[in-house]
N, C-alpha and C. Protein backbone atom coordinates (compact mmCIF):
# COMPACT_ATOMS: atom_id res chain seq x y z
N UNK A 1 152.84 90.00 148.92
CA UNK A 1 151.76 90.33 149.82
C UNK A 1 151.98 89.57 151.13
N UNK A 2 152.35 90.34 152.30
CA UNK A 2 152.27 89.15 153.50
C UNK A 2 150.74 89.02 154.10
N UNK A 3 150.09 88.33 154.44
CA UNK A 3 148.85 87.96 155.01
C UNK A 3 148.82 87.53 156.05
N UNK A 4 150.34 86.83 156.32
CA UNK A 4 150.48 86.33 158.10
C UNK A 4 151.30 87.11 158.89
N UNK A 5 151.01 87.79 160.22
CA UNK A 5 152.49 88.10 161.10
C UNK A 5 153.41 86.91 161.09
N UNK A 6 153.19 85.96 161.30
CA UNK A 6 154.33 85.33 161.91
C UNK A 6 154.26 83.84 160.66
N UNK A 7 153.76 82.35 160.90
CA UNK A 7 154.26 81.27 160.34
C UNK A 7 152.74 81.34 159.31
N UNK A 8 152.52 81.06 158.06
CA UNK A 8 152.17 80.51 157.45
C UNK A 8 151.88 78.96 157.36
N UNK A 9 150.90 78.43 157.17
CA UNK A 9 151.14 76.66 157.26
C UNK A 9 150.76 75.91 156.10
N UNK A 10 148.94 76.27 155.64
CA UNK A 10 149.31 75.66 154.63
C UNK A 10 147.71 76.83 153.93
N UNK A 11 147.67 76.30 152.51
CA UNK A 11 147.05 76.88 151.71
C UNK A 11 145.43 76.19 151.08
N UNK A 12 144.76 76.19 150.74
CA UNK A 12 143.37 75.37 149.83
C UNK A 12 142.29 76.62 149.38
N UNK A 13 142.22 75.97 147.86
CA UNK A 13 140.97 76.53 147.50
C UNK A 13 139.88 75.92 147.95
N UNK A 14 138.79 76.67 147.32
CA UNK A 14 137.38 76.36 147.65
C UNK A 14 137.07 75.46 146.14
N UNK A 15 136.29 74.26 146.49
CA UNK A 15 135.85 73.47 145.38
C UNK A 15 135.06 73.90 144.56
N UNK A 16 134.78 75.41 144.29
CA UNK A 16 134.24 76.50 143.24
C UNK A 16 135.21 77.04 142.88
N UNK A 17 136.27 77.12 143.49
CA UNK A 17 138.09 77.74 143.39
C UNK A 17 137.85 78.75 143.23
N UNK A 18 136.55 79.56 143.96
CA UNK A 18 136.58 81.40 144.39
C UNK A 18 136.98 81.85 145.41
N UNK A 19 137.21 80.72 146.28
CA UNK A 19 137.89 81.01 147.68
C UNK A 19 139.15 80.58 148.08
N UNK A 20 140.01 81.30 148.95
CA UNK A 20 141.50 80.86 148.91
C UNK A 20 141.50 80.87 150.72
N UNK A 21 142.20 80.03 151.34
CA UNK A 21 141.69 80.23 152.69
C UNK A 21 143.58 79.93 153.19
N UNK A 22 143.56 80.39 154.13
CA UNK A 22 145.03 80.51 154.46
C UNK A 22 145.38 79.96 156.41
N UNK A 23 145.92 78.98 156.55
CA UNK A 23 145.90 78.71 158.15
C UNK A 23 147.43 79.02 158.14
N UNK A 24 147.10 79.10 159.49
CA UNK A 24 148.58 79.93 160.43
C UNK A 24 148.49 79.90 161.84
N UNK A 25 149.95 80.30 162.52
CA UNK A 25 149.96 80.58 164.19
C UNK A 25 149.23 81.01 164.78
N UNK A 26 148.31 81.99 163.76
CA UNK A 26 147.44 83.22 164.97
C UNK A 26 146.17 82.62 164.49
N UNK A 27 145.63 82.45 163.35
CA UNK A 27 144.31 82.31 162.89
C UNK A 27 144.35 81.58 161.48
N UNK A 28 142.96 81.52 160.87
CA UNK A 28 142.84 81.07 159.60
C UNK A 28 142.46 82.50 158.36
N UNK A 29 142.47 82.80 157.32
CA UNK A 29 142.36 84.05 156.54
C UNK A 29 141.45 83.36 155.69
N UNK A 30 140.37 83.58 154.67
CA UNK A 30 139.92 83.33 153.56
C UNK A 30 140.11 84.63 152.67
N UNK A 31 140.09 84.51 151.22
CA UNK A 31 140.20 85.68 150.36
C UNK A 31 139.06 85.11 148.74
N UNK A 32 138.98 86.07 148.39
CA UNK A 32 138.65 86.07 147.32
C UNK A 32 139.54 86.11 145.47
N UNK A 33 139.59 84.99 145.40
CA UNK A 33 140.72 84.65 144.12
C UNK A 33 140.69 85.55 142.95
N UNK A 34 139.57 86.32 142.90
CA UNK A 34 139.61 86.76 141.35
C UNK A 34 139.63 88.36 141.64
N UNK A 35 139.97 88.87 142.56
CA UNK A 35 140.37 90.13 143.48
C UNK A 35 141.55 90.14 144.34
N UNK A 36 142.09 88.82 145.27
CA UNK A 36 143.28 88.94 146.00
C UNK A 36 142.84 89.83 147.29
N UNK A 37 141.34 90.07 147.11
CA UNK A 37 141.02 90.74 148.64
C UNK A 37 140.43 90.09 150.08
N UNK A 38 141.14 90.26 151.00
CA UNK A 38 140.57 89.01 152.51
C UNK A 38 139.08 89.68 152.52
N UNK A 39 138.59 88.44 152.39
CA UNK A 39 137.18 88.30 152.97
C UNK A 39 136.90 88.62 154.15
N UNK A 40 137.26 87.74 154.83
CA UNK A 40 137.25 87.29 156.52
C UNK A 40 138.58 86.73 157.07
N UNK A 41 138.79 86.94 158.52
CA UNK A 41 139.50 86.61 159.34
C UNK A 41 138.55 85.43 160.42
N UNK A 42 139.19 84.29 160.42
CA UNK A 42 138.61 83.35 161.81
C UNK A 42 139.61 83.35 162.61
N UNK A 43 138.67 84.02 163.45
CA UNK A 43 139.53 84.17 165.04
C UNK A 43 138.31 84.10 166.36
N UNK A 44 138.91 83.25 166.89
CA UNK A 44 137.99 83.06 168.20
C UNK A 44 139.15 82.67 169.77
N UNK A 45 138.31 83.67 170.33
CA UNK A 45 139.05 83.74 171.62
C UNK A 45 139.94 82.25 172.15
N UNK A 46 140.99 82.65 172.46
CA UNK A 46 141.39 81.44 173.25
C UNK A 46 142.44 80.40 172.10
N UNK A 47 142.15 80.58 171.05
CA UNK A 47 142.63 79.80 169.72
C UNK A 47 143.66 79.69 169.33
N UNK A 48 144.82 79.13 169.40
CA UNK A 48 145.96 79.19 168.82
C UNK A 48 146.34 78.20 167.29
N UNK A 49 147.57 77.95 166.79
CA UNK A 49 147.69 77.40 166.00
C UNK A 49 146.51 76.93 164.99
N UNK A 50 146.15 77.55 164.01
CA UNK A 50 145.51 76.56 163.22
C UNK A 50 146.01 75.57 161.62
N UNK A 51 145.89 74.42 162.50
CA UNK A 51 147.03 73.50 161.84
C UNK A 51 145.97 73.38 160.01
N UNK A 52 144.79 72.95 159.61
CA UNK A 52 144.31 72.69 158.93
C UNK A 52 143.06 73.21 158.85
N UNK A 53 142.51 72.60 157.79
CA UNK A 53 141.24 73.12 157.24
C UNK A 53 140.61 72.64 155.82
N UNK A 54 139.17 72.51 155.72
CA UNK A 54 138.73 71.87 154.92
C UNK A 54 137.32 72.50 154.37
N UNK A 55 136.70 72.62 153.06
CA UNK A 55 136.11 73.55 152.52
C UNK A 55 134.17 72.76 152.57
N UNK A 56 133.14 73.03 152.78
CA UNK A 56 132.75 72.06 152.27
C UNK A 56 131.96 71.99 150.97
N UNK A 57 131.30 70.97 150.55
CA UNK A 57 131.09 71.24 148.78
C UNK A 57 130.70 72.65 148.38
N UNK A 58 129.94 73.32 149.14
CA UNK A 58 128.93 74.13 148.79
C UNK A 58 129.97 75.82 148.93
N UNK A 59 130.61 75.28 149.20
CA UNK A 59 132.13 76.39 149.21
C UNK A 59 131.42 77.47 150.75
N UNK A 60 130.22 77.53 151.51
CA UNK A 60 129.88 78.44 152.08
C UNK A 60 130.39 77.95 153.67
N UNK A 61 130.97 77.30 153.79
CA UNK A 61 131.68 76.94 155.36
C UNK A 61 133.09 76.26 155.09
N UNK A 62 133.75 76.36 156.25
CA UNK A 62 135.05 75.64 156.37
C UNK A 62 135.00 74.76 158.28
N UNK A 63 135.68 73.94 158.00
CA UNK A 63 136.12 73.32 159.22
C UNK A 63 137.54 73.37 159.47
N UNK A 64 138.02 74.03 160.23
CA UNK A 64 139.64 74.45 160.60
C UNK A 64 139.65 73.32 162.61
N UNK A 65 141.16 73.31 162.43
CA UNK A 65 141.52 72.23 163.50
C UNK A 65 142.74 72.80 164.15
N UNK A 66 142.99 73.20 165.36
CA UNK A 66 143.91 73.65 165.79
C UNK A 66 144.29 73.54 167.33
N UNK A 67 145.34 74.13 167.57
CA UNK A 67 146.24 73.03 168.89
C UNK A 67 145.31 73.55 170.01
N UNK A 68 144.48 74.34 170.01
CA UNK A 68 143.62 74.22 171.50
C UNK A 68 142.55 73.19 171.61
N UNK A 69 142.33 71.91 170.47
CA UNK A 69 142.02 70.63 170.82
C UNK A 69 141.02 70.96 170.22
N UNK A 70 140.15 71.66 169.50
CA UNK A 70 138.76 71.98 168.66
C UNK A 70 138.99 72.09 167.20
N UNK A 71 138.15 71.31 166.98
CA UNK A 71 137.51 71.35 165.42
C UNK A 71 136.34 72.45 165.79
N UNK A 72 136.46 73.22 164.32
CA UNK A 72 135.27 74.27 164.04
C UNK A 72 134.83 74.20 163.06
N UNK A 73 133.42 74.64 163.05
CA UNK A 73 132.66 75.30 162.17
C UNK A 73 132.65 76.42 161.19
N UNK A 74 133.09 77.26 160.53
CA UNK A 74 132.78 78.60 159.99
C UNK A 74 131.58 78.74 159.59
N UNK A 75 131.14 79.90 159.36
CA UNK A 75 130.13 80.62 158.26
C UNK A 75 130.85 81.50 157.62
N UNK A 76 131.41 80.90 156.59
CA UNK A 76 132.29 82.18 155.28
C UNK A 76 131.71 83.45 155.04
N UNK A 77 130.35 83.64 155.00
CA UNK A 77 129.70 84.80 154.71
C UNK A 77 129.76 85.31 156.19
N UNK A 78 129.21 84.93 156.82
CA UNK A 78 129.49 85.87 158.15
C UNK A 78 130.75 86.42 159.01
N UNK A 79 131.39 84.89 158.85
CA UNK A 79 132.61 85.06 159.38
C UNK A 79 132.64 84.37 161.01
N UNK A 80 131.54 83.61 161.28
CA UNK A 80 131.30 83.39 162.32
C UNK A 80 131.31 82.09 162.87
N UNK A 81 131.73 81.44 164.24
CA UNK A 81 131.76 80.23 164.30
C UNK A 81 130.67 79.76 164.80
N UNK A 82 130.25 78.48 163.74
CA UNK A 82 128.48 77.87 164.07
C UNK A 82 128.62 76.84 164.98
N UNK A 83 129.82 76.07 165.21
CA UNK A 83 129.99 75.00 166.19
C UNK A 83 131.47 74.55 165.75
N UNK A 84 131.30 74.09 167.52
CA UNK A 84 133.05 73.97 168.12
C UNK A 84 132.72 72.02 167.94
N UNK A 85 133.72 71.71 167.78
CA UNK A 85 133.53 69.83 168.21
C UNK A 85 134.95 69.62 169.20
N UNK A 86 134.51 69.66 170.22
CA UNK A 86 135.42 68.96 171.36
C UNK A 86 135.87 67.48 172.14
N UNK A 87 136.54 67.66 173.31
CA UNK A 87 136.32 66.04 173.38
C UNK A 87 137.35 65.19 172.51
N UNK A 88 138.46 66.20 172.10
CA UNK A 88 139.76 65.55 171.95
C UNK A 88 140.55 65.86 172.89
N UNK A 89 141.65 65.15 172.99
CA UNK A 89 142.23 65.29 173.87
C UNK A 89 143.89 65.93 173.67
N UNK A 90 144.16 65.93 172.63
CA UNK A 90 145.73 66.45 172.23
C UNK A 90 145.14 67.84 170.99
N UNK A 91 146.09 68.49 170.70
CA UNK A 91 145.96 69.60 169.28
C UNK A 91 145.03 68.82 168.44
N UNK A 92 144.33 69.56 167.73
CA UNK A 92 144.06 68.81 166.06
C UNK A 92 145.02 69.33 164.82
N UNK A 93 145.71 68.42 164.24
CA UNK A 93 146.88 69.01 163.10
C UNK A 93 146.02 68.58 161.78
N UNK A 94 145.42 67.94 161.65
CA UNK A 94 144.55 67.96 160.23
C UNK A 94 142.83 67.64 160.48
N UNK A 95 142.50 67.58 159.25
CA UNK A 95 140.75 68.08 159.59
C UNK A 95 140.61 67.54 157.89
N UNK A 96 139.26 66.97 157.80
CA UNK A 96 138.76 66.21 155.97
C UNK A 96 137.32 66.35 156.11
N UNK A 97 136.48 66.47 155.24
CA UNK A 97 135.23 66.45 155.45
C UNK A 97 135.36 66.33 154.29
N UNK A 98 133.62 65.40 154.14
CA UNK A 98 133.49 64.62 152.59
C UNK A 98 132.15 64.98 152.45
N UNK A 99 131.84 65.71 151.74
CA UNK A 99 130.54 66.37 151.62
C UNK A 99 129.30 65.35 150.63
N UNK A 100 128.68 64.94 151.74
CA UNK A 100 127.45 63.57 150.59
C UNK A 100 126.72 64.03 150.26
N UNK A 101 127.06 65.82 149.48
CA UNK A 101 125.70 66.39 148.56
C UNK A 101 126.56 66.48 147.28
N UNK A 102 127.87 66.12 147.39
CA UNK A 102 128.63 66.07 146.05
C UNK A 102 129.01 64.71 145.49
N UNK A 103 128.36 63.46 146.44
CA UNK A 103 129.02 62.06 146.16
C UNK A 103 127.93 61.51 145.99
């Protein structure tokens, strides 16, 4: 199955492991594991590389990090970005979030 045009980077489930989310050159992909069908595409204008990404407990958002210097928000169900975090100054190549409704 290819899912990316071009580079693939890296892979993570969702900490319910129903979600499979996929970062790459052009964008980030999420899918659904127990079907193999894409959910959603995150893509927002202007965006290149997305180096990483991180799920949070509740499996219903992701935070992806990529070389136009922004950390994001998702809404998995929508597909939509809820907030940008700026105010870096180089790419972002990785991204962690520690969710304190699971600790």
């Amino acid at each position: 199955m290819k899912v990316h045009k071009r580079y693939a980077l890296k892979c993570y489930f969702s900490p319910d492991s129903s979600l499979l989310a996929t970062t790459s050159s052009e964008n980030a992909k999420i899918f659904q594991v127990s079907t193999f069908n894409q959910l959603t595409e995150l893509n927002y204008s202007g965006q290149r590389w997305v180096w990483d990404a991180a799920f949070t407990g509740d499996s219903q958002y992701i935070f992806t990090a990529s070389s136009d210097n922004l950390a994001r928000l998702w809404n998995l169900e929508t597909g939509q970005c809820k907030r940008e975090y700026n105010g870096h100054l180089k790419p972002l190549t990785c991204v962690a979030y520690r969710d304190p409704s699971i600790f």
